[in-house]
N, C-alpha and C. Protein backbone atom coordinates (compact mmCIF):
# COMPACT_ATOMS: atom_id res chain seq x y z
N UNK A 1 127.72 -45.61 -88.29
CA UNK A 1 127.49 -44.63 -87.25
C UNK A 1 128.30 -44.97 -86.00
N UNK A 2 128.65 -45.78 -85.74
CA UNK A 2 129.07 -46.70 -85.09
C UNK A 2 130.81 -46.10 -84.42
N UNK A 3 131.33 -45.85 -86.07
CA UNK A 3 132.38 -45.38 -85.80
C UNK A 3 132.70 -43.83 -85.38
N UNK A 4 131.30 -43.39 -86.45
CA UNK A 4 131.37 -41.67 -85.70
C UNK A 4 131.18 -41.59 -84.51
N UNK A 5 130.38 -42.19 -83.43
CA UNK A 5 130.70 -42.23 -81.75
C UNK A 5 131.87 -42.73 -81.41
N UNK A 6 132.30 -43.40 -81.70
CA UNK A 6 133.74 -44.03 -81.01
C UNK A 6 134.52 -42.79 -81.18
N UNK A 7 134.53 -42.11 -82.43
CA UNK A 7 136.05 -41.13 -82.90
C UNK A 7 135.37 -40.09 -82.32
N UNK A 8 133.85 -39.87 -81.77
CA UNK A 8 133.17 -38.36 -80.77
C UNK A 8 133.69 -38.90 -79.49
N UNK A 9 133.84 -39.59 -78.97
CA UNK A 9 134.34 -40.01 -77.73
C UNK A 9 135.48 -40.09 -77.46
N UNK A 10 136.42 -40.41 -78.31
CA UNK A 10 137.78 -39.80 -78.54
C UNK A 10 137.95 -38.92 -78.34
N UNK A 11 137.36 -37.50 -78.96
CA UNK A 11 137.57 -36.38 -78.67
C UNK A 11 136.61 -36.14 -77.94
N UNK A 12 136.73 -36.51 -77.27
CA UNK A 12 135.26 -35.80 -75.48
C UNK A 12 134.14 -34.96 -76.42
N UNK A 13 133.79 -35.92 -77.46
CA UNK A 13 132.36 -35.03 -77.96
C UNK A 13 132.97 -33.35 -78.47
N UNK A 14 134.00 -33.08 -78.85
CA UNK A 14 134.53 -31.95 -79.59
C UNK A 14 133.35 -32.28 -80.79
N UNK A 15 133.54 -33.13 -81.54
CA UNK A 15 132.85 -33.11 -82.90
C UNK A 15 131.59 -34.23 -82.50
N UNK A 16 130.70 -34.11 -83.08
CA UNK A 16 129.37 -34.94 -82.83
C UNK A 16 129.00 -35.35 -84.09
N UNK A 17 128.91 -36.95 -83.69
CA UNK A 17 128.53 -37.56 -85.22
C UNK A 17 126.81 -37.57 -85.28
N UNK A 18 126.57 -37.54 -86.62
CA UNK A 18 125.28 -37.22 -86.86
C UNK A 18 124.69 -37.98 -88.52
N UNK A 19 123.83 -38.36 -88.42
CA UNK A 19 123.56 -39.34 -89.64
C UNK A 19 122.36 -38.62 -90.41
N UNK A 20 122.24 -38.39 -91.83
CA UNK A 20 121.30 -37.56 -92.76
C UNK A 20 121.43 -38.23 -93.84
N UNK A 21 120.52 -38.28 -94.83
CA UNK A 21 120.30 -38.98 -96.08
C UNK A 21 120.43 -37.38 -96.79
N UNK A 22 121.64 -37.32 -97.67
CA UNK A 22 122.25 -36.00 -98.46
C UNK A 22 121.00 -36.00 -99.59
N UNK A 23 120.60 -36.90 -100.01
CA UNK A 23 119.79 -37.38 -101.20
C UNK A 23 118.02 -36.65 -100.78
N UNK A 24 117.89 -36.16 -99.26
CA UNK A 24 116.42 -35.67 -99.47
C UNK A 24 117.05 -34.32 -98.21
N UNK A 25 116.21 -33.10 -98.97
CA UNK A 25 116.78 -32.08 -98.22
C UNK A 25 115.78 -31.75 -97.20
N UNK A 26 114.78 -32.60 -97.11
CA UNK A 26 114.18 -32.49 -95.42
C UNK A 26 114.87 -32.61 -94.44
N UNK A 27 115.73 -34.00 -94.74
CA UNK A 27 116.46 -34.69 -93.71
C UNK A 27 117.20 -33.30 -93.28
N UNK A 28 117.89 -33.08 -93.82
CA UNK A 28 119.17 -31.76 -93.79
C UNK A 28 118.31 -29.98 -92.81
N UNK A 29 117.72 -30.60 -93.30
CA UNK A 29 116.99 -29.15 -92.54
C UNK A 29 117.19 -28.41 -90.89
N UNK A 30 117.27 -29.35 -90.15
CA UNK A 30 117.60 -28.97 -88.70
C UNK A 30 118.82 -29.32 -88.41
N UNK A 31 119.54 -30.39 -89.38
CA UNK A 31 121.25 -30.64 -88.91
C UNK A 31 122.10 -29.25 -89.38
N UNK A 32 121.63 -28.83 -90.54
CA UNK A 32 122.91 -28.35 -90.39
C UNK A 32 122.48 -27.22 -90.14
N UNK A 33 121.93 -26.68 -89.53
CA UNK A 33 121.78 -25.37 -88.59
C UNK A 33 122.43 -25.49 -87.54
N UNK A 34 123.20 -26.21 -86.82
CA UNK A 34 124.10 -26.51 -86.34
C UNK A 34 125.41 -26.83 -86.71
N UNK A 35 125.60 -26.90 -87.65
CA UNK A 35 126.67 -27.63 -88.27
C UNK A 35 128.02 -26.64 -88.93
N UNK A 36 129.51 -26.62 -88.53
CA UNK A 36 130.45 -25.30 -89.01
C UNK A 36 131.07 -25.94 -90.38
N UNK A 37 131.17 -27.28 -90.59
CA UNK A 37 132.15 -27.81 -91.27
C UNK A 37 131.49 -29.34 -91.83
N UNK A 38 131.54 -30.00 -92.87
CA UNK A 38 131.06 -31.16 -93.70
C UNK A 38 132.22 -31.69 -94.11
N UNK A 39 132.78 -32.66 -93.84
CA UNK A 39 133.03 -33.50 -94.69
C UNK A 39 132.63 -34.68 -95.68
N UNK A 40 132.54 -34.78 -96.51
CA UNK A 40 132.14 -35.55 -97.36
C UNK A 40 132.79 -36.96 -98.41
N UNK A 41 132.27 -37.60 -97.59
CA UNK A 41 133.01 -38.84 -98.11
C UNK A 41 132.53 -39.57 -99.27
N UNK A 42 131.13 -39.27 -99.84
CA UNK A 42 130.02 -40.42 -100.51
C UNK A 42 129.89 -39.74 -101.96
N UNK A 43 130.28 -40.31 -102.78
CA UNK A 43 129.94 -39.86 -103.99
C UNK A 43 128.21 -39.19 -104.64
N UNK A 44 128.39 -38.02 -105.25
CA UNK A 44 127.25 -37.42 -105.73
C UNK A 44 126.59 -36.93 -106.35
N UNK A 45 125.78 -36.94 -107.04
CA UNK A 45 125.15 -36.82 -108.88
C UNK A 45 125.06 -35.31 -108.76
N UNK A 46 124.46 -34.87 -107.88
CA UNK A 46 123.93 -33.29 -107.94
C UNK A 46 124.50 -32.42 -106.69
N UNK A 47 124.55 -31.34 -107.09
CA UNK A 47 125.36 -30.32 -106.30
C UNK A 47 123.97 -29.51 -104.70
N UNK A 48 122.72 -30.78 -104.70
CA UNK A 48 122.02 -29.60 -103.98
C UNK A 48 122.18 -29.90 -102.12
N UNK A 49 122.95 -30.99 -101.97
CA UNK A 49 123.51 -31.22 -100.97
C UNK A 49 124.67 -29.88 -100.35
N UNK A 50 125.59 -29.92 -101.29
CA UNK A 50 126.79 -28.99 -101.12
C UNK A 50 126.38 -27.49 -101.02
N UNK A 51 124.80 -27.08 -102.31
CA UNK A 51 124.28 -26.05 -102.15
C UNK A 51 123.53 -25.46 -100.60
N UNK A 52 122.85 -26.11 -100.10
CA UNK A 52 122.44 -26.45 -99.03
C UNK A 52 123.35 -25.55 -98.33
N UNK A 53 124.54 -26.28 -97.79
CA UNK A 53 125.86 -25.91 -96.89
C UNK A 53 125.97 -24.92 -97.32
N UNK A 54 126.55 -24.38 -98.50
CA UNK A 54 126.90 -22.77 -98.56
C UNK A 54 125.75 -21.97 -98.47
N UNK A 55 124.43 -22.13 -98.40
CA UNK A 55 123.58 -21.23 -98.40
C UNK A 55 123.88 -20.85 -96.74
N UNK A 56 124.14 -21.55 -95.58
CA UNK A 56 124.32 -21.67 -94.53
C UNK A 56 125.83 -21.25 -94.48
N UNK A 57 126.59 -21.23 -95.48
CA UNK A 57 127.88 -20.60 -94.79
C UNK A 57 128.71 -21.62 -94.14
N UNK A 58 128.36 -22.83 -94.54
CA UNK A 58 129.13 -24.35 -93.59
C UNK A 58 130.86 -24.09 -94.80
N UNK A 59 130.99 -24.67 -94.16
CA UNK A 59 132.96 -25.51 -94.73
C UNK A 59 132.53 -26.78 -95.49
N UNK A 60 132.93 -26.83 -96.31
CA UNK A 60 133.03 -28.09 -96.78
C UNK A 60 133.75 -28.69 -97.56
N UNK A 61 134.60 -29.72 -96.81
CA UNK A 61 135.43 -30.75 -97.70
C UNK A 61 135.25 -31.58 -98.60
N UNK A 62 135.24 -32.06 -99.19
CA UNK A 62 134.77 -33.35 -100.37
C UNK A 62 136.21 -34.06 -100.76
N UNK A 63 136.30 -35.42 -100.53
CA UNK A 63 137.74 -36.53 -100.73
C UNK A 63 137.36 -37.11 -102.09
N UNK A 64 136.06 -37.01 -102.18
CA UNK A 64 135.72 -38.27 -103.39
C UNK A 64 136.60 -37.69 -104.64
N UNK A 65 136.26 -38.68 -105.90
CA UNK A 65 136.88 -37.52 -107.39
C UNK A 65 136.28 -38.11 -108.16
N UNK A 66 134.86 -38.02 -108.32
CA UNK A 66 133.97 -37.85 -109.70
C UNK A 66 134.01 -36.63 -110.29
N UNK A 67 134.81 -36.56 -111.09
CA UNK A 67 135.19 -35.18 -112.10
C UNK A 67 134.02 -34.28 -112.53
N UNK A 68 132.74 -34.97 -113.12
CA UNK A 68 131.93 -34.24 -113.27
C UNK A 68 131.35 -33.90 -111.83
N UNK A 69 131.18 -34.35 -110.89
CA UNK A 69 129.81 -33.56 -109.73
C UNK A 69 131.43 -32.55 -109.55
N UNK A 70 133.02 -32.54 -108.90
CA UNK A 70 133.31 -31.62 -108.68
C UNK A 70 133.20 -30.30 -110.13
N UNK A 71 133.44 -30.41 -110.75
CA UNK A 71 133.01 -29.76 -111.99
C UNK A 71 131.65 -28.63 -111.64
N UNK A 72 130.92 -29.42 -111.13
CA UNK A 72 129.59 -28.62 -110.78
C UNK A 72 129.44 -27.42 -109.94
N UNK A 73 130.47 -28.00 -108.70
CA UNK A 73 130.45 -27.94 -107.31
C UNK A 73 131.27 -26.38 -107.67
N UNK A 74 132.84 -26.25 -108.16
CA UNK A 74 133.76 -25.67 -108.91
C UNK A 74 132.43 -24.15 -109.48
N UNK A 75 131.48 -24.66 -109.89
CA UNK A 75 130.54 -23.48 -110.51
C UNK A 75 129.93 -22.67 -109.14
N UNK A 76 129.90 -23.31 -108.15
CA UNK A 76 129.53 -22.64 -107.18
C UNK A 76 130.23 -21.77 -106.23
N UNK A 77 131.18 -21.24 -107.06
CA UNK A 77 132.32 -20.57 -106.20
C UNK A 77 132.01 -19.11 -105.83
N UNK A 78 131.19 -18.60 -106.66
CA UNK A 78 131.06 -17.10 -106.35
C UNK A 78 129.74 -16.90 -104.61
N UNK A 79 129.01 -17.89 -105.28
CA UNK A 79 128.15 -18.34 -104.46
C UNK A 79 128.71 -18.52 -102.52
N UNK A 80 129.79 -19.59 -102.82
CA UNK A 80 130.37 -19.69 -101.78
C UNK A 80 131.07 -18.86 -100.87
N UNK A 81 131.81 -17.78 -101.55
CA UNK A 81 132.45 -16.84 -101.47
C UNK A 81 131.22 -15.85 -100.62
N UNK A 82 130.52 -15.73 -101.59
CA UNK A 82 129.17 -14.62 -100.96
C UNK A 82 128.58 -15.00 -99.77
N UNK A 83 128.48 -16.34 -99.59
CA UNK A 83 128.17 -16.92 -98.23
C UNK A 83 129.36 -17.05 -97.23
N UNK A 84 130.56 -16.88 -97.40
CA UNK A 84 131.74 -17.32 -96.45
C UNK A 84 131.69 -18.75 -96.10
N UNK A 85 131.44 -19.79 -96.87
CA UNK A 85 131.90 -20.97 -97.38
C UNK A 85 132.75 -21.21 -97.72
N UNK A 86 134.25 -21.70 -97.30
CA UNK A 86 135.36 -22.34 -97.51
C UNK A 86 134.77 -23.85 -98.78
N UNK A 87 134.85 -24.55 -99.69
CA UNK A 87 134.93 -25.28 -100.20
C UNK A 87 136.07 -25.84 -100.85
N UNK A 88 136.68 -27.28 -100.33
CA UNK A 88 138.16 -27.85 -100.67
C UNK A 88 137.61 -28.95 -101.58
N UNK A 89 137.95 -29.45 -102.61
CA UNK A 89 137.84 -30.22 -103.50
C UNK A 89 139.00 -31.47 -103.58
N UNK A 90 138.91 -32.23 -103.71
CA UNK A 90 139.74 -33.67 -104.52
C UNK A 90 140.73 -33.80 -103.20
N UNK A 91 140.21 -33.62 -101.69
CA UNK A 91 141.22 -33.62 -100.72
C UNK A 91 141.60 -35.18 -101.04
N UNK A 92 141.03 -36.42 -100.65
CA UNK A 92 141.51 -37.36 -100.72
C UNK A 92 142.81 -37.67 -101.84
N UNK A 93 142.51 -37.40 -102.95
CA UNK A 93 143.46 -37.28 -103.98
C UNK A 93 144.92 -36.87 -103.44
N UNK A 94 145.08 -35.67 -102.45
CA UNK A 94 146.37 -35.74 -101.76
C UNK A 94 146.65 -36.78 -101.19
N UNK A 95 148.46 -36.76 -101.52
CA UNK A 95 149.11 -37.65 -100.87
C UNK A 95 149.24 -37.38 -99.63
N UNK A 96 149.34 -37.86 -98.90
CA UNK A 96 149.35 -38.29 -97.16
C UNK A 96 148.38 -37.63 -96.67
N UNK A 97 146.96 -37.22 -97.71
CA UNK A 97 146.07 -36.37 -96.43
C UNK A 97 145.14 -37.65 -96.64
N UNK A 98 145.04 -38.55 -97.05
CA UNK A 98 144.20 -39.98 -97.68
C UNK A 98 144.38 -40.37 -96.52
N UNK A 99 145.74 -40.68 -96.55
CA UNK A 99 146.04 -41.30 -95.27
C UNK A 99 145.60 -40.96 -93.82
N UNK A 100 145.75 -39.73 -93.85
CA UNK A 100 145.59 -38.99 -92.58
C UNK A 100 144.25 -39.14 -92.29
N UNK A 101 143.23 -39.10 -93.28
CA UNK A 101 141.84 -39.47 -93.39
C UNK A 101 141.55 -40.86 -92.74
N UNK A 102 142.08 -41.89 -93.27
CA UNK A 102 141.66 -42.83 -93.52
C UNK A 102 141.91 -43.73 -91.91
N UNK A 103 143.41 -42.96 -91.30
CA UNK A 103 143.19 -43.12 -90.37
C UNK A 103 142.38 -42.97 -88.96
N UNK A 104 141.39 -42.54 -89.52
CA UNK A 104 140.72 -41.68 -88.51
C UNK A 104 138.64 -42.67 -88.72
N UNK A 105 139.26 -43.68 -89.69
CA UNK A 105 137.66 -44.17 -90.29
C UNK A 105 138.31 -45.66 -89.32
């Protein structure tokens, strides 16, 4: 968490770091009612995290590449669409956007 304030203070609090356990959807309940955009760094068995976000219409990135959860995620496209959910898949997997990432952790 530590580092998400340092890189919010960087940008004069443009983006605000915020800490949630993806794994229980209580936690999630009042964050992302606020929230335009997710990135996702943490690998994940089930799609009800990501579901969550598009029911809300959030953005969401995902870097990781466990083939099966994107596989899942990939099924939720019409879904996303119907909500105006942007969803990007296997970003990390690009070359120099890893980087571009990584510089920023």
């Amino acid at each position: 968490m530590k580092k998400a304030e340092q890189f919010s203070a960087e940008l004069d609090q443009v983006v605000l770091p915020l800490e949630l356990d993806i794994h229980n959807k209580n936690s999630a309940e009042g964050i992302l009612d606020e929230i335009a955009l997710v990135v996702m760094c943490a690998d994940q068995k089930e799609t009800s995290f990501v579901e969550a976000c598009i029911q809300r219409g959030i953005h969401y990135v995902d870097i990781t590449a466990r083939n099966e959860f994107l596989l899942s995620v990939e099924g939720l496209d019409q879904e996303a669409k119907h909500n105006g959910s942007t969803i990007v898949l296997s970003v990390g997997l690009a070359p120099g956007l890893t980087n571009l990432l990584a510089s920023y952790t």
